[in-house]
PDB file of N, CA and C in Angstrom:
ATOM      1  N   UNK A   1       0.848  -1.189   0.000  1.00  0.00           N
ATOM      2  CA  UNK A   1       0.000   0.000   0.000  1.00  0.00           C
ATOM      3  C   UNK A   1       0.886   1.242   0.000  1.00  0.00           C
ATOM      4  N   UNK A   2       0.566   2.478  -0.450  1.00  0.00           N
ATOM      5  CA  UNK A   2       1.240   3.628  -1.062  1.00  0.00           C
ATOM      6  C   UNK A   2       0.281   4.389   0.330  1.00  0.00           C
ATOM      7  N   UNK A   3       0.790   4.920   1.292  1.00  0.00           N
ATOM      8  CA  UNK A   3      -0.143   6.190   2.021  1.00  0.00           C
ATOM      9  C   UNK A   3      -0.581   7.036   1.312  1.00  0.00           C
ATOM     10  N   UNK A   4       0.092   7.220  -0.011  1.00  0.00           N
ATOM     11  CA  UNK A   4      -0.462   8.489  -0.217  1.00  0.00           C
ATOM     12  C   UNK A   4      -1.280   8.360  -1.117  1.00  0.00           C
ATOM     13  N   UNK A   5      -1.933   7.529  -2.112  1.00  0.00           N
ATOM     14  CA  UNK A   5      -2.822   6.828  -3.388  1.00  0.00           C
ATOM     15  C   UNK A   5      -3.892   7.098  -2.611  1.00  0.00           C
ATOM     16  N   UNK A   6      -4.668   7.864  -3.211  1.00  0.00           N
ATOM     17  CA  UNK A   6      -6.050   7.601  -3.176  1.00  0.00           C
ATOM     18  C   UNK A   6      -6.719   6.353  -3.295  1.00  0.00           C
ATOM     19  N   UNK A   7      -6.456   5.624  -4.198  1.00  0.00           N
ATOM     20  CA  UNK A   7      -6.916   3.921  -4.539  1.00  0.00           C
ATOM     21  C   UNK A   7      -6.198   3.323  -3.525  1.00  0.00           C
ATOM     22  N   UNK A   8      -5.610   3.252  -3.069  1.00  0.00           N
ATOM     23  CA  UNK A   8      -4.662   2.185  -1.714  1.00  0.00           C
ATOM     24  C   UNK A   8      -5.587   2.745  -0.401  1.00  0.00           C
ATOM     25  N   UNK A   9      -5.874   3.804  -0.594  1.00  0.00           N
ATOM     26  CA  UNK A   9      -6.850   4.239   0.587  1.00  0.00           C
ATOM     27  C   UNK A   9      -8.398   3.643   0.566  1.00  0.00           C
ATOM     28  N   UNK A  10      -8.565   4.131  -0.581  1.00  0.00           N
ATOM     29  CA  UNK A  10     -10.057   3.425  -0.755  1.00  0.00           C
ATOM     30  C   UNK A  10      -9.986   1.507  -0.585  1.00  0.00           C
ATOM     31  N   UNK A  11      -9.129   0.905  -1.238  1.00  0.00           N
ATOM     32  CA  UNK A  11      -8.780  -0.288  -0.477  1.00  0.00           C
ATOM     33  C   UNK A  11      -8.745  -0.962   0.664  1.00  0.00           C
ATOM     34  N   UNK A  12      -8.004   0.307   1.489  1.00  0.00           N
ATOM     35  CA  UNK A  12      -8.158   0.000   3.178  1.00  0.00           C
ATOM     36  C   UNK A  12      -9.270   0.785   3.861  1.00  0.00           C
ATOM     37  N   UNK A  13     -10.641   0.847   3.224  1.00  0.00           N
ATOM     38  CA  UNK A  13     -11.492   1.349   3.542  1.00  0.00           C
ATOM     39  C   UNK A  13     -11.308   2.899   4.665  1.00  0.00           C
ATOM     40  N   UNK A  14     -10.207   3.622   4.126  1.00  0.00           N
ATOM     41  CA  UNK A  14      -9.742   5.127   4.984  1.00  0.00           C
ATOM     42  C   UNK A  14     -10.742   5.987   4.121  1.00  0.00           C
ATOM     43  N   UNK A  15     -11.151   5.723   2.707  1.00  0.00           N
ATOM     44  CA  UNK A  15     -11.796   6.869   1.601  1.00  0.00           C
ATOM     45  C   UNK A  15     -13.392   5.874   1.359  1.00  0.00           C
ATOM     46  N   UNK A  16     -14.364   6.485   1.685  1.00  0.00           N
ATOM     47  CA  UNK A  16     -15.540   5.488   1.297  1.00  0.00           C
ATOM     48  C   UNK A  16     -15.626   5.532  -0.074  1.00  0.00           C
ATOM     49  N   UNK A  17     -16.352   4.465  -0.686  1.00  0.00           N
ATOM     50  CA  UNK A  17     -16.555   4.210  -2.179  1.00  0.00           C
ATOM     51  C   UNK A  17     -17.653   2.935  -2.089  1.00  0.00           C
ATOM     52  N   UNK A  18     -18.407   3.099  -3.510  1.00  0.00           N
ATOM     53  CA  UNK A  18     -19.647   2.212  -3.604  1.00  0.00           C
ATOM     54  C   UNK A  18     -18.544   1.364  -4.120  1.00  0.00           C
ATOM     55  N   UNK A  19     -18.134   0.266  -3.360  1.00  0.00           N
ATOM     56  CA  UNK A  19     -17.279  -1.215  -3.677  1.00  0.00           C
ATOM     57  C   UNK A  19     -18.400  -1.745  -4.800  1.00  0.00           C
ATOM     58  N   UNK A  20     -17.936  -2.948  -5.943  1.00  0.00           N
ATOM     59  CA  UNK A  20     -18.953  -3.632  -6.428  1.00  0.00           C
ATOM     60  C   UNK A  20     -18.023  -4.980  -6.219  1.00  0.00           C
ATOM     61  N   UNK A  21     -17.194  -4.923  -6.049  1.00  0.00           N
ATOM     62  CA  UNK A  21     -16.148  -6.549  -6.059  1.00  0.00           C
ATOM     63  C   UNK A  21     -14.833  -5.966  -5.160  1.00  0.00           C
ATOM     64  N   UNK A  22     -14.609  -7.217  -4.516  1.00  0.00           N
ATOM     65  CA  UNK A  22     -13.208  -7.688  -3.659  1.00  0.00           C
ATOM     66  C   UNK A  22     -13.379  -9.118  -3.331  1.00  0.00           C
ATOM     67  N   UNK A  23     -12.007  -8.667  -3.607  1.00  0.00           N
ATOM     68  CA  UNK A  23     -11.361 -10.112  -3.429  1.00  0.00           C
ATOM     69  C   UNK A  23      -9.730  -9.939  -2.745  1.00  0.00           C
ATOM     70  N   UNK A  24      -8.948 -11.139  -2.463  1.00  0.00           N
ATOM     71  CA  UNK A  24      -7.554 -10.550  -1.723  1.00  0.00           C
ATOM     72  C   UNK A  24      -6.757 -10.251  -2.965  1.00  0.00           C
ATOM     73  N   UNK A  25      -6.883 -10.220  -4.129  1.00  0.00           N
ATOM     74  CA  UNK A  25      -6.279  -9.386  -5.576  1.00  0.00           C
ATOM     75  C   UNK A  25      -6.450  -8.051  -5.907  1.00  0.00           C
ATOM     76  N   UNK A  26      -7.457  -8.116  -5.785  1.00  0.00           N
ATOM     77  CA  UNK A  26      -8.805  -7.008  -6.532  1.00  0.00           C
ATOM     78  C   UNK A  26      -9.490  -6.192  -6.091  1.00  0.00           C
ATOM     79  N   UNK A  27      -9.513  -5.304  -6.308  1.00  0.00           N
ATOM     80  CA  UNK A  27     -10.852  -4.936  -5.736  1.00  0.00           C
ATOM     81  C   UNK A  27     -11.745  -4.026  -7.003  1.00  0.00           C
ATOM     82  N   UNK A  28     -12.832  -3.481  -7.143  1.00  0.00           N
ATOM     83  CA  UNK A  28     -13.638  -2.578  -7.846  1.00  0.00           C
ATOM     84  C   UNK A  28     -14.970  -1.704  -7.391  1.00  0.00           C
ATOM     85  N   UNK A  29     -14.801  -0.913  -7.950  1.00  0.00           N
ATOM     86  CA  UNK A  29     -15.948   0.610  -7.153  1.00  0.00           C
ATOM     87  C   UNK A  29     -16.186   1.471  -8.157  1.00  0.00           C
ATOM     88  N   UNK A  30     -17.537   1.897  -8.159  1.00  0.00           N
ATOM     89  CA  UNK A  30     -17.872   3.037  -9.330  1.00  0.00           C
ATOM     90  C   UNK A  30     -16.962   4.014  -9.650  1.00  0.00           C
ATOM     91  N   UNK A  31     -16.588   4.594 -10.496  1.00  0.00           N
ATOM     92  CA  UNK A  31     -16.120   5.480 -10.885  1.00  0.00           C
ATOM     93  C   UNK A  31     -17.267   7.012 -10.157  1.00  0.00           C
ATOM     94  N   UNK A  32     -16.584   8.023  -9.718  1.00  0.00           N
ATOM     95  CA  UNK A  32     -17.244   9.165  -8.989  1.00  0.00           C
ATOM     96  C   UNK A  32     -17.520   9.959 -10.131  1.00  0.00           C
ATOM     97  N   UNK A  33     -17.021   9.930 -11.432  1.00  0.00           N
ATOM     98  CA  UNK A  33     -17.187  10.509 -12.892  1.00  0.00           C
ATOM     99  C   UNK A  33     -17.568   9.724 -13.547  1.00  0.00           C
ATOM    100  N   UNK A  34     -18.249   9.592 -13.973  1.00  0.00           N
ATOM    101  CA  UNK A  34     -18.846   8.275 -14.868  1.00  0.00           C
ATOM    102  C   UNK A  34     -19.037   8.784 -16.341  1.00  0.00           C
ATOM    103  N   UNK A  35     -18.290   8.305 -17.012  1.00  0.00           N
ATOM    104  CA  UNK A  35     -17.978   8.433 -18.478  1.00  0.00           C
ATOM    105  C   UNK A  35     -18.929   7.340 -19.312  1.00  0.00           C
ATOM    106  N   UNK A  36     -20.160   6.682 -18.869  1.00  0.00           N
ATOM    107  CA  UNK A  36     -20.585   5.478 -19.505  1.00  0.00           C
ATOM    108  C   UNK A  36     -22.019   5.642 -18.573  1.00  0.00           C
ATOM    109  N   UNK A  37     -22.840   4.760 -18.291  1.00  0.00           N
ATOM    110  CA  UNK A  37     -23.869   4.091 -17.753  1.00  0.00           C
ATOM    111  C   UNK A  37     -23.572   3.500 -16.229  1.00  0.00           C
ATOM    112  N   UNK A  38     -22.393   2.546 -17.193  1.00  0.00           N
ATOM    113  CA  UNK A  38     -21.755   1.972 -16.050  1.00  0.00           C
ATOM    114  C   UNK A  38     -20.605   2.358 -16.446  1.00  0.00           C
ATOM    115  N   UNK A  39     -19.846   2.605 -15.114  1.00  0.00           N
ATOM    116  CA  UNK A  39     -17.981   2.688 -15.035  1.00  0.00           C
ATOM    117  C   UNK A  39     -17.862   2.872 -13.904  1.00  0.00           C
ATOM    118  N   UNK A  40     -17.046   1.477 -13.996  1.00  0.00           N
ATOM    119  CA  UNK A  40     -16.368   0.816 -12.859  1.00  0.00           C
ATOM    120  C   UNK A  40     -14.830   0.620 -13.155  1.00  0.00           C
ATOM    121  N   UNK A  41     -14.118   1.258 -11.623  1.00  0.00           N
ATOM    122  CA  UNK A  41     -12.857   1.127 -11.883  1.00  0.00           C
ATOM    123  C   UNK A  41     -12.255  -0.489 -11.085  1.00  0.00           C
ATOM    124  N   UNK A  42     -11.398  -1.185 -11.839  1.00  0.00           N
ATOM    125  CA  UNK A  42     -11.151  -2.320 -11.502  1.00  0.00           C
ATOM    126  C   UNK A  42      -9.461  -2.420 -10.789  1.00  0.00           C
ATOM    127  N   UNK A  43      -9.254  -2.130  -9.687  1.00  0.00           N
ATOM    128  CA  UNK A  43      -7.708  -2.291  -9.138  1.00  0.00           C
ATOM    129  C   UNK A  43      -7.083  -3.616  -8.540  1.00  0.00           C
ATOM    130  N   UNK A  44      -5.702  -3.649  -8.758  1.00  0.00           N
ATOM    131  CA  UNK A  44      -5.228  -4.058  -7.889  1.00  0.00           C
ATOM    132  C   UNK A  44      -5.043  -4.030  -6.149  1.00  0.00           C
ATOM    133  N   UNK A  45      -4.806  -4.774  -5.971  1.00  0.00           N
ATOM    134  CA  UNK A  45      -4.389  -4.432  -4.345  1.00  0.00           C
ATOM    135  C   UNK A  45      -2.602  -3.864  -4.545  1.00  0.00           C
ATOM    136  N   UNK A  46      -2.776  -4.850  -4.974  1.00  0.00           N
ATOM    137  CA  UNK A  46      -0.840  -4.385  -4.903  1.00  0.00           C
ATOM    138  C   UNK A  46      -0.584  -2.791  -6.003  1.00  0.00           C
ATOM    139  N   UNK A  47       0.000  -1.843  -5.178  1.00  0.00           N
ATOM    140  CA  UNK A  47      -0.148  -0.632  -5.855  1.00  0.00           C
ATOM    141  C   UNK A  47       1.297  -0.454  -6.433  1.00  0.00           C
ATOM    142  N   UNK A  48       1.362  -0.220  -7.932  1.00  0.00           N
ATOM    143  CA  UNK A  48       2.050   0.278  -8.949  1.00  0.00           C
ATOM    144  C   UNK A  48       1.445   1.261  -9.737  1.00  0.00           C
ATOM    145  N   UNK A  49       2.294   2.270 -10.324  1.00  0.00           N
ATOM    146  CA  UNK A  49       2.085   2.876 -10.973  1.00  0.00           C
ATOM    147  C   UNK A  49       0.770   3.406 -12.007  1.00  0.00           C
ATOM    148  N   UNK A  50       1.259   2.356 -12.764  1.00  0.00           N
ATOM    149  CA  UNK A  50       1.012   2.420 -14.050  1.00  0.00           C
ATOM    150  C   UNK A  50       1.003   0.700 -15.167  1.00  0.00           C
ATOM    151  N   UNK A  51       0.831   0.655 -15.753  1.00  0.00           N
ATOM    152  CA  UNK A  51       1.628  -0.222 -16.866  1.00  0.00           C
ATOM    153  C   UNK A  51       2.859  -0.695 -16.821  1.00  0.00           C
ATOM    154  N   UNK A  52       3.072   0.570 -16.602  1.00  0.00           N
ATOM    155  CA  UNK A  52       4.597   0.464 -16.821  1.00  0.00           C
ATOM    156  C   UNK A  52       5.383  -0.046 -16.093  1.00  0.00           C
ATOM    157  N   UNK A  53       4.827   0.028 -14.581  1.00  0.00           N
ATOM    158  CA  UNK A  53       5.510  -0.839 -13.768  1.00  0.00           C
ATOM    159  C   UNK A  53       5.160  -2.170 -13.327  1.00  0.00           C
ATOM    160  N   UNK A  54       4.229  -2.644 -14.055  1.00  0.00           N
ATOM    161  CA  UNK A  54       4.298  -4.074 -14.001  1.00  0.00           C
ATOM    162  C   UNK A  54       5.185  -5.011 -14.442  1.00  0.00           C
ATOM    163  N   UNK A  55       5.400  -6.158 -13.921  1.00  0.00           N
ATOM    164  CA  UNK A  55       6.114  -7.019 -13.891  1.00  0.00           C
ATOM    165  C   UNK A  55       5.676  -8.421 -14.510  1.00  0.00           C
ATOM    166  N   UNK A  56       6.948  -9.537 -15.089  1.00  0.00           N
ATOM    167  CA  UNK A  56       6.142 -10.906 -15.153  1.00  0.00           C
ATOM    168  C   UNK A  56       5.308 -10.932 -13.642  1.00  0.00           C
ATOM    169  N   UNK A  57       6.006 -11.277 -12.959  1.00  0.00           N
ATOM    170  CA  UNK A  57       5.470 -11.628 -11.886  1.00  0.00           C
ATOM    171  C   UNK A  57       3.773 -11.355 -11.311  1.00  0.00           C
ATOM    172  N   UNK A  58       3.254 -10.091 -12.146  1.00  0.00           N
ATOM    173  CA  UNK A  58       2.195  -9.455 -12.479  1.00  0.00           C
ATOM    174  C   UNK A  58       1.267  -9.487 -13.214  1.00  0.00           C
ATOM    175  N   UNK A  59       1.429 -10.847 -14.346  1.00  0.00           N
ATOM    176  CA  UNK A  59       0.450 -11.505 -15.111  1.00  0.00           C
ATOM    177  C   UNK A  59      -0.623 -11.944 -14.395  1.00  0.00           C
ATOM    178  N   UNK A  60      -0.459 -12.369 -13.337  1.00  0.00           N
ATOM    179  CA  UNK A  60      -1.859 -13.273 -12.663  1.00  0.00           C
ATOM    180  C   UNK A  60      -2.640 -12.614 -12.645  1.00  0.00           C
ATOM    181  N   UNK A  61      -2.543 -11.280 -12.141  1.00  0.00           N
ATOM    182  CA  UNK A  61      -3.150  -9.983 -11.295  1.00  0.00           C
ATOM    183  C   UNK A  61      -3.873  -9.469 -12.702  1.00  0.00           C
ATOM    184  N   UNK A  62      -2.918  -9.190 -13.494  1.00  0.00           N
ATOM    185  CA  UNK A  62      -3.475  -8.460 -14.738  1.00  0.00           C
ATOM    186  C   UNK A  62      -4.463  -9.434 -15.780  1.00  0.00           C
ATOM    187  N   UNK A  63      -4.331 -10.361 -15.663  1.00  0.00           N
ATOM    188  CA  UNK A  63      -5.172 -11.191 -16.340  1.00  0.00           C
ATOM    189  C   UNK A  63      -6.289 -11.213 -15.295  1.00  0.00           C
ATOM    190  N   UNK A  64      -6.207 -11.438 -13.800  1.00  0.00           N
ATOM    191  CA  UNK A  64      -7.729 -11.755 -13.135  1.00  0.00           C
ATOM    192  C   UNK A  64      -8.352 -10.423 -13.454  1.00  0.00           C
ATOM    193  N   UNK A  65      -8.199  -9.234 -13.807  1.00  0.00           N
ATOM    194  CA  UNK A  65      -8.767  -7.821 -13.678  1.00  0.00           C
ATOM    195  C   UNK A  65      -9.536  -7.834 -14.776  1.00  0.00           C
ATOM    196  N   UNK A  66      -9.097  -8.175 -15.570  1.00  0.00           N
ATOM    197  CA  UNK A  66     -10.182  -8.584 -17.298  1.00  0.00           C
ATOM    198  C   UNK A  66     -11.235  -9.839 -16.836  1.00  0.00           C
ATOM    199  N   UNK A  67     -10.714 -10.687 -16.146  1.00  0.00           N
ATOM    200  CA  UNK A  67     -12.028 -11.722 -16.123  1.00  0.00           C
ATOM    201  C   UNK A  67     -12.776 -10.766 -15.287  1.00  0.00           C
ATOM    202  N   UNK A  68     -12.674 -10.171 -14.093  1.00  0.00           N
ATOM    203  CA  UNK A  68     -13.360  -9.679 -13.148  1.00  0.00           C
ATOM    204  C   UNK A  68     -14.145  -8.846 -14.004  1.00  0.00           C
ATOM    205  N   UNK A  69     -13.416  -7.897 -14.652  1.00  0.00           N
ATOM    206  CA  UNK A  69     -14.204  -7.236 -15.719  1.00  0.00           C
ATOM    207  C   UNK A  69     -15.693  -7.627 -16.819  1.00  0.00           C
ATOM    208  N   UNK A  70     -15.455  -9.018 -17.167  1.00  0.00           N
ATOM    209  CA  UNK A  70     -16.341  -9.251 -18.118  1.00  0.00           C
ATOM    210  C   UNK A  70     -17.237  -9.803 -16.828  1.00  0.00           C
ATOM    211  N   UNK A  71     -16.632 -10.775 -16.019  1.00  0.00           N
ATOM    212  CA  UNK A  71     -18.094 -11.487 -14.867  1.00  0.00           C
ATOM    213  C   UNK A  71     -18.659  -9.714 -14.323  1.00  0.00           C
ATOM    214  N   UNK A  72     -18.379  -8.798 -13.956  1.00  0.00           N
ATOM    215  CA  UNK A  72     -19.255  -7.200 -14.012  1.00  0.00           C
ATOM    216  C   UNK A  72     -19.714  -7.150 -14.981  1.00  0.00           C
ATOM    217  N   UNK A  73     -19.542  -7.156 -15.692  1.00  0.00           N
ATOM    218  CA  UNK A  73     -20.562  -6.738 -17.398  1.00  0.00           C
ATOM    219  C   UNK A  73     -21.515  -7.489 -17.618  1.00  0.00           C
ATOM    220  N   UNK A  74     -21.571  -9.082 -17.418  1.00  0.00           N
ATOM    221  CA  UNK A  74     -21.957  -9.965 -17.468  1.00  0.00           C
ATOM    222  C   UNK A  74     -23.332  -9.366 -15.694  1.00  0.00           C
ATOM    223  N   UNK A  75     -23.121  -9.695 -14.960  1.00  0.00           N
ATOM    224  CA  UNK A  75     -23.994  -8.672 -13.825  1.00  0.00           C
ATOM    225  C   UNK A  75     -24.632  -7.609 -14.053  1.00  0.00           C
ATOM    226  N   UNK A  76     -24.263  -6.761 -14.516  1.00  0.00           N
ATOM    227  CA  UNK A  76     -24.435  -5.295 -15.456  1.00  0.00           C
ATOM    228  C   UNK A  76     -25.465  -5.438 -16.387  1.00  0.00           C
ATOM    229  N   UNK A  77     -25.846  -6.484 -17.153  1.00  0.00           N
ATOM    230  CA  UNK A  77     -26.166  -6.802 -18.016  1.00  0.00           C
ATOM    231  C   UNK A  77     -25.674  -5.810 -19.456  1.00  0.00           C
ATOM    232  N   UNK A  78     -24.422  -5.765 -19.367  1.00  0.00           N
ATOM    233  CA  UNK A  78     -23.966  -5.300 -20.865  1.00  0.00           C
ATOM    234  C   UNK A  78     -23.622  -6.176 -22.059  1.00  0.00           C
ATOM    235  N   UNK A  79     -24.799  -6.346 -22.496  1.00  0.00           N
ATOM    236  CA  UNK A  79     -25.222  -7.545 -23.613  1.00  0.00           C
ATOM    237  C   UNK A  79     -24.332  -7.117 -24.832  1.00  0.00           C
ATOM    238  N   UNK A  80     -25.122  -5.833 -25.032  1.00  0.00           N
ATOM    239  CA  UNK A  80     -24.417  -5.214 -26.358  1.00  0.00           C
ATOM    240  C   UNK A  80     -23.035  -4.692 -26.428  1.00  0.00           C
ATOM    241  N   UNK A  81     -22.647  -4.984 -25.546  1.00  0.00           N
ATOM    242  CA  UNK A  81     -21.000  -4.760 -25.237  1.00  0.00           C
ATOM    243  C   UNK A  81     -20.472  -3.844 -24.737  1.00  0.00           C
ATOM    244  N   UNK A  82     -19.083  -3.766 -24.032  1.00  0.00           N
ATOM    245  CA  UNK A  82     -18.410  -3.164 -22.934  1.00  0.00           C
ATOM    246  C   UNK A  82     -17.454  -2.796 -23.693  1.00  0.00           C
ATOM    247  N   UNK A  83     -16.339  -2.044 -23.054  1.00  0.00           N
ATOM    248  CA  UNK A  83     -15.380  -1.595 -23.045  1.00  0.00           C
ATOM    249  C   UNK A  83     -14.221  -1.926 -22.464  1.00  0.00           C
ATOM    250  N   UNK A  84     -13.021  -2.140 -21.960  1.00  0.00           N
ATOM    251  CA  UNK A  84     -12.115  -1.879 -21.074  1.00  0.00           C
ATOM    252  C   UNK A  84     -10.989  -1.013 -21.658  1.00  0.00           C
ATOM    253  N   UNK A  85     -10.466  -0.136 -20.677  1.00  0.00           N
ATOM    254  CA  UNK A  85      -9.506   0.332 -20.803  1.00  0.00           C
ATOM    255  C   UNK A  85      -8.333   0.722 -19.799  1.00  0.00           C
ATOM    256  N   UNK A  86      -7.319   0.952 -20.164  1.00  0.00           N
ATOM    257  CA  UNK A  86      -6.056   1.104 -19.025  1.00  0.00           C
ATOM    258  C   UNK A  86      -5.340   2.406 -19.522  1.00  0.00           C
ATOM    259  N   UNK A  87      -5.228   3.116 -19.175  1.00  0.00           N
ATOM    260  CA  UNK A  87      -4.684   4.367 -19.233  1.00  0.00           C
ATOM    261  C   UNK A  87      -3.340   4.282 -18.739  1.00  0.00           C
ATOM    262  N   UNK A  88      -2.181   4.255 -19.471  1.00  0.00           N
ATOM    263  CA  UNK A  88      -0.709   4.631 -18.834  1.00  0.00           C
ATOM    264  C   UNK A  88      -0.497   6.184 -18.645  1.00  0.00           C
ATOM    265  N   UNK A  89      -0.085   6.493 -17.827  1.00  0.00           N
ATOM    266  CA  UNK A  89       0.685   7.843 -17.987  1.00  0.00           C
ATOM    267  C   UNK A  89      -0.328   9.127 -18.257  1.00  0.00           C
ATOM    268  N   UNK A  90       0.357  10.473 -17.809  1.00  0.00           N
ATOM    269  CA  UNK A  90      -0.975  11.555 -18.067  1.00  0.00           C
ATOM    270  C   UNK A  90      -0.896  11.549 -19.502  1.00  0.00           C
ATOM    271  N   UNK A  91      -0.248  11.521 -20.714  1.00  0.00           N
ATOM    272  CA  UNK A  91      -0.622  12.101 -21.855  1.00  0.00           C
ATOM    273  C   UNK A  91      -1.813  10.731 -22.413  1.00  0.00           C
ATOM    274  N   UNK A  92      -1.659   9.782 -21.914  1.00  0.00           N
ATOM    275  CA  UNK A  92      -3.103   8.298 -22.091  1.00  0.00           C
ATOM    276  C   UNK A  92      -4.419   9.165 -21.060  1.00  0.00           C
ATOM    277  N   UNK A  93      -4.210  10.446 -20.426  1.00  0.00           N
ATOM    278  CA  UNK A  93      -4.989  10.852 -19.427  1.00  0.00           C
ATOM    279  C   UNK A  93      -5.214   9.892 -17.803  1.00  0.00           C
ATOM    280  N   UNK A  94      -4.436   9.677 -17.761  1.00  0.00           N
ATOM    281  CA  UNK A  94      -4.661   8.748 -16.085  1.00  0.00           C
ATOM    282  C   UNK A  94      -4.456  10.056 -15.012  1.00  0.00           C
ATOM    283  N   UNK A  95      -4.938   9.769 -14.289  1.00  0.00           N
ATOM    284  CA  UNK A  95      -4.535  11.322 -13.657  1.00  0.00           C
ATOM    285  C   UNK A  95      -4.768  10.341 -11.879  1.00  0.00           C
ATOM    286  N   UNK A  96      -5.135   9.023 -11.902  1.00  0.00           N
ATOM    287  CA  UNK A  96      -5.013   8.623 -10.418  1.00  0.00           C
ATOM    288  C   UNK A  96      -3.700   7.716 -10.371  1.00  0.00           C
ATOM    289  N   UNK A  97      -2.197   7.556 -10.026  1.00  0.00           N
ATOM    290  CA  UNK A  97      -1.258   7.131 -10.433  1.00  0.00           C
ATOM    291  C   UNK A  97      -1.447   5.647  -9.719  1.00  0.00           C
ATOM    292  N   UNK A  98      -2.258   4.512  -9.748  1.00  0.00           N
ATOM    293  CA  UNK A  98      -2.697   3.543  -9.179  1.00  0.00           C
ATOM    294  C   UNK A  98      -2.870   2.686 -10.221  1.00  0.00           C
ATOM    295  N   UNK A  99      -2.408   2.050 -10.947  1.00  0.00           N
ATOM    296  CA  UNK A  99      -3.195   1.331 -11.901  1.00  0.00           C
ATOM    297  C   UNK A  99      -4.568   0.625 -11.771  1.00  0.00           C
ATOM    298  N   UNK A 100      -5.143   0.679 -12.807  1.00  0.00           N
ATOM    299  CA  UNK A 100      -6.791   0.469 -12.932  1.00  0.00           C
ATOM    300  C   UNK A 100      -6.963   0.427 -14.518  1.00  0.00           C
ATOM    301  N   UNK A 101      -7.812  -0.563 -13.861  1.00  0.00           N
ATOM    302  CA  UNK A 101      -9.289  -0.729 -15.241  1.00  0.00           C
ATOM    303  C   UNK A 101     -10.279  -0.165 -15.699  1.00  0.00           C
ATOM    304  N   UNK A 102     -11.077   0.627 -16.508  1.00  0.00           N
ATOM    305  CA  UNK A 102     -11.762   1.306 -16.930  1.00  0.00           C
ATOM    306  C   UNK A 102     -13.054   0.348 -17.514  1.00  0.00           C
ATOM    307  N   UNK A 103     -14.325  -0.123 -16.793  1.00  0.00           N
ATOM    308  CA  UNK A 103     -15.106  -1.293 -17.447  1.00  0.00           C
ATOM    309  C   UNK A 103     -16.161  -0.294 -17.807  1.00  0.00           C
ATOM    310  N   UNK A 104     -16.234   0.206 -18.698  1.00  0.00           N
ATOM    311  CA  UNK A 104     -17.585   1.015 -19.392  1.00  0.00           C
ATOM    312  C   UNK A 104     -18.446   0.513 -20.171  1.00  0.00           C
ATOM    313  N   UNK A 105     -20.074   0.562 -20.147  1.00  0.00           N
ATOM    314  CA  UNK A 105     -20.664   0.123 -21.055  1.00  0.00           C
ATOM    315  C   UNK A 105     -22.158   0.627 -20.666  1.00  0.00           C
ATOM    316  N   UNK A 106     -23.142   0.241 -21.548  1.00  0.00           N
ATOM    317  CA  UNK A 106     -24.344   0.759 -21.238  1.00  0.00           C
ATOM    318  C   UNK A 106     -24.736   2.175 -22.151  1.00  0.00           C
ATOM    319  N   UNK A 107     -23.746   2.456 -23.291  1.00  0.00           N
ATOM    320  CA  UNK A 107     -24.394   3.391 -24.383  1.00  0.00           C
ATOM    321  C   UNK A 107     -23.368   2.750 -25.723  1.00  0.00           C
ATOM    322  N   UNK A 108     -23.131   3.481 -26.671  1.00  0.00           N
ATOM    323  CA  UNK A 108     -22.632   3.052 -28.076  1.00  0.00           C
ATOM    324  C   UNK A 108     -21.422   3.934 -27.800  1.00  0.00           C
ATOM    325  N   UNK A 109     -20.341   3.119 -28.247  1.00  0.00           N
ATOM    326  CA  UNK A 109     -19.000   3.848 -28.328  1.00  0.00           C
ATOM    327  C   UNK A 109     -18.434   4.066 -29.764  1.00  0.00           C
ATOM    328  N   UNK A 110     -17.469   4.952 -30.174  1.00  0.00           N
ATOM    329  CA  UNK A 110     -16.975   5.646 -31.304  1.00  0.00           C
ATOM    330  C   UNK A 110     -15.938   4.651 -31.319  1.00  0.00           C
ATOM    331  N   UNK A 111     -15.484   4.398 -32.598  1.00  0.00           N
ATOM    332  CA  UNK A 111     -13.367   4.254 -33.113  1.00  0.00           C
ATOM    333  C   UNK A 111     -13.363   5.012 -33.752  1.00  0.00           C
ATOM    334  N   UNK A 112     -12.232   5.590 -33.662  1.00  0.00           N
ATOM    335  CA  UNK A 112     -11.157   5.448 -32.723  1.00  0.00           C
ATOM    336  C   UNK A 112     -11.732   5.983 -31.429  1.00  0.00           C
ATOM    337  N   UNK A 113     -11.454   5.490 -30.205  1.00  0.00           N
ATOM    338  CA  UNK A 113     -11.035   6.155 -29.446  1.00  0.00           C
ATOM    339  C   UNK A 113     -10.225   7.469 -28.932  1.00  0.00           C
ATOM    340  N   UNK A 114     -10.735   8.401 -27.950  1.00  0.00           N
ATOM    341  CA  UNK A 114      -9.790   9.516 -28.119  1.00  0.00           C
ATOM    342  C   UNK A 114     -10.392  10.671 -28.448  1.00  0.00           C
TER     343      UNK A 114
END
């Protein structure tokens, strides 16, 4: 845990948040901006960065965050399809330095993205 992450806080229940999933990996909670219908941010417990600082060792984690993702959508009932996304770095716009998942769905999305 990072003291100073907002997401490592909301984790150790110090910041309240509408939780929708935890687990000892994972955890996930609405997004307070909601860019979608639904958006839900999907974290780790273990706090890194970004992308960028993941590791092999970090496959497990990063692969359970996508299943967690679709079993929410799948709950959600987002039939017509979802989204995910991961934002590296501010110019990708991340602006919470915690890595996370972006599970949006519940209207029609554009390509490109951006």
């Amino acid at each position: 845990m990072n003291s100073g992450c907002l997401f490592c806080k909301i984790a150790a229940k110090q910041i309240p948040a509408k939780m929708i999933y935890e687990d000892a990996d994972v955890f996930a909670f609405e997004d307070i901006g909601p860019q979608a219908p639904t958006h839900i941010l999907i974290c780790p417990r273990k706090h890194f960065s970004s992308l960028n600082e993941a590791a092999p060792e970090d496959q497990a984690v990063l692969g359970k965050m996508q299943l967690v993702a679709a079993e929410l959508a799948r709950k959600n009932n987002l039939l017509r399809g979802y989204r995910t996304v991961i934002n590296s770095g501010v110019g990708a716009g991340q602006s919470v330095f915690h890595l996370h998942l972006h599970l949006l769905g519940g209207r029609e999305f554009a390509w490109p993205p951006g």
